[in-house]
PDB file of N, CA and C in Angstrom:
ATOM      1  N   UNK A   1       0.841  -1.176   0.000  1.00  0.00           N
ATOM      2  CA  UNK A   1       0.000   0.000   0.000  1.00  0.00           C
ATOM      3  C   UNK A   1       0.886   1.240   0.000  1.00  0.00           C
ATOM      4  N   UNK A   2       1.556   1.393  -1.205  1.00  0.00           N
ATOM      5  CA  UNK A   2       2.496   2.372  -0.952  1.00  0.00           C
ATOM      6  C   UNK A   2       2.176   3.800  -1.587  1.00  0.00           C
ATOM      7  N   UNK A   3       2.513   4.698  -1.679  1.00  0.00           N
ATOM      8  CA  UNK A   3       2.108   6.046  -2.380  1.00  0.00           C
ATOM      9  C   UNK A   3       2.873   6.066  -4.198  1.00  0.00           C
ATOM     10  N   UNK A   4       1.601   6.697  -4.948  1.00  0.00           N
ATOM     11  CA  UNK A   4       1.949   6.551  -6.183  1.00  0.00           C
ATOM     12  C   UNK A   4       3.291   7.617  -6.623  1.00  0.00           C
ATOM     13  N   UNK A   5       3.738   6.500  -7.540  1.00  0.00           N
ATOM     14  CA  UNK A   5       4.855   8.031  -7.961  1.00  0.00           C
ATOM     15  C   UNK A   5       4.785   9.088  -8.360  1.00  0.00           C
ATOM     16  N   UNK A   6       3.579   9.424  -9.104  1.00  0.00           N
ATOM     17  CA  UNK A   6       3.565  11.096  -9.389  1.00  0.00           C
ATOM     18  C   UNK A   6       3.279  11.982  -7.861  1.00  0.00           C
ATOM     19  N   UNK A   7       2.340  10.834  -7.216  1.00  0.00           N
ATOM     20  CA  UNK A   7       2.103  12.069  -6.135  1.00  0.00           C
ATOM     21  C   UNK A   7       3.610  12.044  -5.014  1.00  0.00           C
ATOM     22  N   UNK A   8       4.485  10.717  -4.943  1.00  0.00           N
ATOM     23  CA  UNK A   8       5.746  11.245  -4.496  1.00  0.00           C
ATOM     24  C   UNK A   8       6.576  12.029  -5.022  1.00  0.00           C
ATOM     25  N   UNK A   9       6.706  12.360  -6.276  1.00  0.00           N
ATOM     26  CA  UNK A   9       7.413  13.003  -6.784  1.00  0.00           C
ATOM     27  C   UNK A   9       6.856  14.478  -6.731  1.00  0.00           C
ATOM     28  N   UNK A  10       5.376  14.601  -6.496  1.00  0.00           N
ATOM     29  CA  UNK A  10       5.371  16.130  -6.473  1.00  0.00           C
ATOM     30  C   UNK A  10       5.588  16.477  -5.040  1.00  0.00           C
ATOM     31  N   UNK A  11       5.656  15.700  -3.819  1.00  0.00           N
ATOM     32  CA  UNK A  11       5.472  15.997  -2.835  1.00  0.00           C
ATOM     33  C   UNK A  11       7.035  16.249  -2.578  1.00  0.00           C
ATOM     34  N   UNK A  12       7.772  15.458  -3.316  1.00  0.00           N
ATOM     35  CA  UNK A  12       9.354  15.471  -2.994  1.00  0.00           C
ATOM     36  C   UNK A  12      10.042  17.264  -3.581  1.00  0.00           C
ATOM     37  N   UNK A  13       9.175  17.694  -4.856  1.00  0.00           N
ATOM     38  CA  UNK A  13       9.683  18.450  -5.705  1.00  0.00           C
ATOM     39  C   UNK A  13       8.748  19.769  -4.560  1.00  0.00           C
ATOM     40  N   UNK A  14       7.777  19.559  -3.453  1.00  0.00           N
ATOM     41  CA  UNK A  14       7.343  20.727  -2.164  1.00  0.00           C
ATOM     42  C   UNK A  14       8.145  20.922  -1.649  1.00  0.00           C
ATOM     43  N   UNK A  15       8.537  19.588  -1.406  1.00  0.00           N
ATOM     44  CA  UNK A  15      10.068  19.563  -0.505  1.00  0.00           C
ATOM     45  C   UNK A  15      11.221  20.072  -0.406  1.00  0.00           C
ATOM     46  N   UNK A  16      11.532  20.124  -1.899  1.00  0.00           N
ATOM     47  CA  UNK A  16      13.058  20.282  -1.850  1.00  0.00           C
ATOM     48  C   UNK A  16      12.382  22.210  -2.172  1.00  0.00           C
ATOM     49  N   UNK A  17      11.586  22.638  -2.883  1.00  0.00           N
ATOM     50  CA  UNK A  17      11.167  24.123  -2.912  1.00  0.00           C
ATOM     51  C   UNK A  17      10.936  24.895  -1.296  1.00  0.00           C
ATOM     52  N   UNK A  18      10.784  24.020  -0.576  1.00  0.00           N
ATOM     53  CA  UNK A  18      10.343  24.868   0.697  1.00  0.00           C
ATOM     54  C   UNK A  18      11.795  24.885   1.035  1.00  0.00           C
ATOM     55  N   UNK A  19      12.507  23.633   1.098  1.00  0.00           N
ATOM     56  CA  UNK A  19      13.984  23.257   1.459  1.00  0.00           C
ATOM     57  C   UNK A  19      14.544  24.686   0.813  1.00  0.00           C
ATOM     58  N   UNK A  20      14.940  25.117  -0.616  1.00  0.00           N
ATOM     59  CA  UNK A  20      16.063  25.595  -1.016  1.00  0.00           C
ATOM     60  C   UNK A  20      15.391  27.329  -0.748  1.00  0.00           C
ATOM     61  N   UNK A  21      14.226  27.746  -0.566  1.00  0.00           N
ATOM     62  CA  UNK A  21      13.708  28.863  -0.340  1.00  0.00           C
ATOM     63  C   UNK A  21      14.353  29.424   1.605  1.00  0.00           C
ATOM     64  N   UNK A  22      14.461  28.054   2.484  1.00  0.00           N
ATOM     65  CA  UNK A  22      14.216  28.583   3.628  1.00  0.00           C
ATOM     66  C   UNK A  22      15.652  28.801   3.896  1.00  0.00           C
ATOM     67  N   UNK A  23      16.978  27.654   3.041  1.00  0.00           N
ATOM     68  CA  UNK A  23      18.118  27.531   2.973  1.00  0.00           C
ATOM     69  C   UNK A  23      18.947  29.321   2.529  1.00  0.00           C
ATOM     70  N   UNK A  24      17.767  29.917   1.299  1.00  0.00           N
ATOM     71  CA  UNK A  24      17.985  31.307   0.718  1.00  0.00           C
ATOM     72  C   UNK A  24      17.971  32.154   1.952  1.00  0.00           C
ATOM     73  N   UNK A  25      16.505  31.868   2.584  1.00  0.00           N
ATOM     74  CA  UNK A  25      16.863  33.348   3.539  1.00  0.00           C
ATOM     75  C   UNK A  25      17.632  32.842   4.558  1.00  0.00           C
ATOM     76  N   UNK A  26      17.986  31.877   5.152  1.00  0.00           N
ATOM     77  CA  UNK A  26      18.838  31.803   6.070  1.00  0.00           C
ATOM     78  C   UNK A  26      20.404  32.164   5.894  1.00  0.00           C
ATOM     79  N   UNK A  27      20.791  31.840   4.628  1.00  0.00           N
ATOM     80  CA  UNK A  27      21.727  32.593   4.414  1.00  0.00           C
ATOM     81  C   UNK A  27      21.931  34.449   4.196  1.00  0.00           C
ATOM     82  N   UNK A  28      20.882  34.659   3.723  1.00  0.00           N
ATOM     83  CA  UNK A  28      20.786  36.162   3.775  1.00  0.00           C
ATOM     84  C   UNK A  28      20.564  36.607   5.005  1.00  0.00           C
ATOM     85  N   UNK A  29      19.715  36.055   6.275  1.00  0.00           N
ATOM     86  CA  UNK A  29      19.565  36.715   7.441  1.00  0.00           C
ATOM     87  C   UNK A  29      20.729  36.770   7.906  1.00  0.00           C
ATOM     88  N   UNK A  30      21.149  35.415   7.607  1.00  0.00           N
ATOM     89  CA  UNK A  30      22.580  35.518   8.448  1.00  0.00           C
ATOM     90  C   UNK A  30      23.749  36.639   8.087  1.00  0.00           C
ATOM     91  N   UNK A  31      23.776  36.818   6.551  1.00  0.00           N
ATOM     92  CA  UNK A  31      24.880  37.511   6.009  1.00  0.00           C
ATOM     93  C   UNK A  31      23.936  39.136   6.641  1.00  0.00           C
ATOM     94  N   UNK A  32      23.112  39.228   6.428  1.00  0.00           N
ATOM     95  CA  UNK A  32      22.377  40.851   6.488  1.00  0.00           C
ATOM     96  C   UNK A  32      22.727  41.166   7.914  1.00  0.00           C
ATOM     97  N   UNK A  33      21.744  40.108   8.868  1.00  0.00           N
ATOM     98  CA  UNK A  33      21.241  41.035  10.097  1.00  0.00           C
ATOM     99  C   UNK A  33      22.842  40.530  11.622  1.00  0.00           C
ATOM    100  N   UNK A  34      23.013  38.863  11.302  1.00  0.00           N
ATOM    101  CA  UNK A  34      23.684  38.983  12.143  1.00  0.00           C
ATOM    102  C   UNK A  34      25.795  39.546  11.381  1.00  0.00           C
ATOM    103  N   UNK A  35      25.837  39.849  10.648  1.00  0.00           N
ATOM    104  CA  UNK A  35      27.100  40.362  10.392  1.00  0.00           C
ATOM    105  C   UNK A  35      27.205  41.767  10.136  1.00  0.00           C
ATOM    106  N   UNK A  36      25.783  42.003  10.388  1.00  0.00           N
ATOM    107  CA  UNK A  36      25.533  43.485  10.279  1.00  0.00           C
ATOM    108  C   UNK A  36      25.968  44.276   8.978  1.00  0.00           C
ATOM    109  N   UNK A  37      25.206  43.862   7.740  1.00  0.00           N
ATOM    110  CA  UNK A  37      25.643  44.602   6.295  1.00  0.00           C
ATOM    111  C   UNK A  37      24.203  44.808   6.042  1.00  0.00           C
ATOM    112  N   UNK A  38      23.063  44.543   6.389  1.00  0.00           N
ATOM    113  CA  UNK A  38      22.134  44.663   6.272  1.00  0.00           C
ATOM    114  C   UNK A  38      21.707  46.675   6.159  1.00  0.00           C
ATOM    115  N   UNK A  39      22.285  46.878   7.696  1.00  0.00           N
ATOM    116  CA  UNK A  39      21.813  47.970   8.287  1.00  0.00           C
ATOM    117  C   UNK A  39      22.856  49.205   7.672  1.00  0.00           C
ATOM    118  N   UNK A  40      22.334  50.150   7.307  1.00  0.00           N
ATOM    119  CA  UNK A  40      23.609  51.432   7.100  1.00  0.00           C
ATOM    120  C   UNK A  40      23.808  52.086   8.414  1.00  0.00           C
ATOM    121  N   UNK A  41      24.823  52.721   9.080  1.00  0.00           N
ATOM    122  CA  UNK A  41      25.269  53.457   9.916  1.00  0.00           C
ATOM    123  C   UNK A  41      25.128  55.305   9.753  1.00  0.00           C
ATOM    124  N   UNK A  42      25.395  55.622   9.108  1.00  0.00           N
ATOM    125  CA  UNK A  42      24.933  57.075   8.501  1.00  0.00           C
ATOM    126  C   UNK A  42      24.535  57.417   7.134  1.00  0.00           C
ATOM    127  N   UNK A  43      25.562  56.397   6.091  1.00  0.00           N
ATOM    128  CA  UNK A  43      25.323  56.335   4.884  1.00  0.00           C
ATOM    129  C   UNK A  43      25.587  55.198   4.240  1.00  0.00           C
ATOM    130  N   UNK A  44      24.420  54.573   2.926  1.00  0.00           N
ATOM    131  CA  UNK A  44      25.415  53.208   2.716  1.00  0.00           C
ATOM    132  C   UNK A  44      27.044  53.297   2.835  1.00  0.00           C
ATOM    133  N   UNK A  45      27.198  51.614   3.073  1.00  0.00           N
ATOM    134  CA  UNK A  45      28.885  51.468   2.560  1.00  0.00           C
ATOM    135  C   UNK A  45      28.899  50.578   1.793  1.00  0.00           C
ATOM    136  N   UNK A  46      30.001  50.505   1.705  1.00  0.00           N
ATOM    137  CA  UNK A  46      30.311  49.572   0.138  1.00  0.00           C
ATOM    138  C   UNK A  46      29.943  48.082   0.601  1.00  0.00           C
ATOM    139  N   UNK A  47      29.952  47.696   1.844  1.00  0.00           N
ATOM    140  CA  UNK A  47      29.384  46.142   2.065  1.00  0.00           C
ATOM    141  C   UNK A  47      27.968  46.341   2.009  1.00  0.00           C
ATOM    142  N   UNK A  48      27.559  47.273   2.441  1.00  0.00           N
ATOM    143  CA  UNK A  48      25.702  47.410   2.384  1.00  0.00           C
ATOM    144  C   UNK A  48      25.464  47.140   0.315  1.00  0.00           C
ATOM    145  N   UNK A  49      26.146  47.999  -0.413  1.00  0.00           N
ATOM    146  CA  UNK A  49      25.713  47.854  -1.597  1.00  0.00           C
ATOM    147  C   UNK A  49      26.639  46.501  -2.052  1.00  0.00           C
ATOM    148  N   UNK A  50      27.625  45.850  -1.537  1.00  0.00           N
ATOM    149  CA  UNK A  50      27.779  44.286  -1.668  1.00  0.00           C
ATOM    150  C   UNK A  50      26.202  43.242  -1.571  1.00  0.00           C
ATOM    151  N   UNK A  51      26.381  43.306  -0.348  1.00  0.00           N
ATOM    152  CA  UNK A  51      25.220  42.532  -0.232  1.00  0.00           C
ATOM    153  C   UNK A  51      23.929  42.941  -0.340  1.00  0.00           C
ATOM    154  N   UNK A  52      23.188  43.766  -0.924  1.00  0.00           N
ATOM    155  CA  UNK A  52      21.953  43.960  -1.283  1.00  0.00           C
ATOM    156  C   UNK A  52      22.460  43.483  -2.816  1.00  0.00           C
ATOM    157  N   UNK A  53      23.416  43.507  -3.321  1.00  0.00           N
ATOM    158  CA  UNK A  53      23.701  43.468  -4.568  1.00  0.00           C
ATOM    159  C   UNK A  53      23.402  41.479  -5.073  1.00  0.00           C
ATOM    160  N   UNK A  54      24.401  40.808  -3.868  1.00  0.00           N
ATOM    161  CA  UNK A  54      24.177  39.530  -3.490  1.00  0.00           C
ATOM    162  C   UNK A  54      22.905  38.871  -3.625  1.00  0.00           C
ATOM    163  N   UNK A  55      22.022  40.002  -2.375  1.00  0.00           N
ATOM    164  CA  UNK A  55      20.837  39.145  -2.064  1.00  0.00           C
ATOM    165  C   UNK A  55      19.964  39.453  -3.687  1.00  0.00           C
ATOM    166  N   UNK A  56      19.557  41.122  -4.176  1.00  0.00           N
ATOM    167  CA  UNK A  56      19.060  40.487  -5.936  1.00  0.00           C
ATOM    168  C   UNK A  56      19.048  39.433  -6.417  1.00  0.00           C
ATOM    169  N   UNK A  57      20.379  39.833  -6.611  1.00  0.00           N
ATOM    170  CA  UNK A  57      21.353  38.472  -7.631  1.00  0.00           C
ATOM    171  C   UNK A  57      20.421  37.253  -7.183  1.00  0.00           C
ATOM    172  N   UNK A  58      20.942  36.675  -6.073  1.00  0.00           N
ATOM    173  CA  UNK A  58      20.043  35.145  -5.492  1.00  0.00           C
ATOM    174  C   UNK A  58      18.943  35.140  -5.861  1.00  0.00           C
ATOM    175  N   UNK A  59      18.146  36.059  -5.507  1.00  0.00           N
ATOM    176  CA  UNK A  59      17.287  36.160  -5.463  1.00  0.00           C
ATOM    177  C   UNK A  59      16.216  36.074  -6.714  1.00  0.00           C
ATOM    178  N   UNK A  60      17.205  36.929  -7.786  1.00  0.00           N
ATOM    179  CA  UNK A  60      16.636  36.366  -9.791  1.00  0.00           C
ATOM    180  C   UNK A  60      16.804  34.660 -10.218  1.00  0.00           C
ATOM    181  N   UNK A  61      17.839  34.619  -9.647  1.00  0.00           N
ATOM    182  CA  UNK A  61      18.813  33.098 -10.022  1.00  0.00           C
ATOM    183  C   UNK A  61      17.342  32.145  -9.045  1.00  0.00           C
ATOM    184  N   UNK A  62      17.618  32.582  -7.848  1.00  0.00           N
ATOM    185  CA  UNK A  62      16.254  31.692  -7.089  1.00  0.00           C
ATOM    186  C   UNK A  62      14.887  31.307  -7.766  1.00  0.00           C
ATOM    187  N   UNK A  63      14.406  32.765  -8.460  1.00  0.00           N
ATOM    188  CA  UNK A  63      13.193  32.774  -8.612  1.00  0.00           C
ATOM    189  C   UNK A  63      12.881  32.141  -9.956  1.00  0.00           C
ATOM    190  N   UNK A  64      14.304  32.235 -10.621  1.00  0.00           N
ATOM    191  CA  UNK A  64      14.590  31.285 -12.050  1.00  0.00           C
ATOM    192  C   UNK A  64      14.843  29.787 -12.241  1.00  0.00           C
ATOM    193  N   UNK A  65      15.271  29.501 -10.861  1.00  0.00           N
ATOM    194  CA  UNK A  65      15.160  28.195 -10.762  1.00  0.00           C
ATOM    195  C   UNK A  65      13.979  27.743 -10.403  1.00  0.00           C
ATOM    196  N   UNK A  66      12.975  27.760  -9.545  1.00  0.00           N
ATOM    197  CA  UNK A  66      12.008  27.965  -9.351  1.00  0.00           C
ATOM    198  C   UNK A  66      10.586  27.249 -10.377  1.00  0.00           C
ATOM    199  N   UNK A  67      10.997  28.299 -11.158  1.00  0.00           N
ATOM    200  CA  UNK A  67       9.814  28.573 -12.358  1.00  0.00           C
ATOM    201  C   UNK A  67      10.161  27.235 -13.424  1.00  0.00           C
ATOM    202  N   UNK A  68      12.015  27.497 -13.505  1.00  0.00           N
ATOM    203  CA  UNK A  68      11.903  26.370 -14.302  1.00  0.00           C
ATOM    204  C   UNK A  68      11.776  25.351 -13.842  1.00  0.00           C
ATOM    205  N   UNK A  69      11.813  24.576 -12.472  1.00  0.00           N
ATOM    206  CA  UNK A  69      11.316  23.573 -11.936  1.00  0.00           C
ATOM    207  C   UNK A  69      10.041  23.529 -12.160  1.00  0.00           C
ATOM    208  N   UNK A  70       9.404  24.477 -11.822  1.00  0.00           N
ATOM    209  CA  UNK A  70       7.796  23.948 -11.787  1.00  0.00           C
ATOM    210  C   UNK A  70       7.039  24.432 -13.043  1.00  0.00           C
ATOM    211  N   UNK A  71       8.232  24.598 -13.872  1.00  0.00           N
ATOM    212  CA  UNK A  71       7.497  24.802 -15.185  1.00  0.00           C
ATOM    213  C   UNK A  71       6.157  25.873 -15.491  1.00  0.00           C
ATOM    214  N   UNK A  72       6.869  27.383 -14.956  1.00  0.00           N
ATOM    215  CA  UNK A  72       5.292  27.727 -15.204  1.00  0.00           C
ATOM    216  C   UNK A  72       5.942  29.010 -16.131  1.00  0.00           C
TER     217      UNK A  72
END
């Protein structure tokens, strides 16, 4: 009585989307809030426009992988 393969395979392909989405911001919280590049001090600095530059970037590449996984 086991589960059919399309419905494991879509449940696997929830999986790994919730997986590589929560993997994204955890790396960005981490790089933003606890290394502190997130926040400006009086005016950007050049790590503030690093990593906002970073998180975009991921963030197109993310949303491109994404789509082409789930084909829409």
């Amino acid at each position: 009585m086991g589960m059919e393969d399309e419905t494991r395979a879509f449940l696997v392909k929830i999986i790994n989307t919730i997986s590589i989405v929560l993997i994204w911001m955890l790396v960005n919280v981490f790089i933003g809030i606890y290394k502190d590049y997130a926040f400006f001090e009086d005016h950007p600095n050049w790590t503030n426009y690093l990593f906002y530059t970073f998180f975009l970037i991921t963030l197109v590449l993310l949303v491109r992988y994404l789509l082409r996984k789930w084909k829409l």
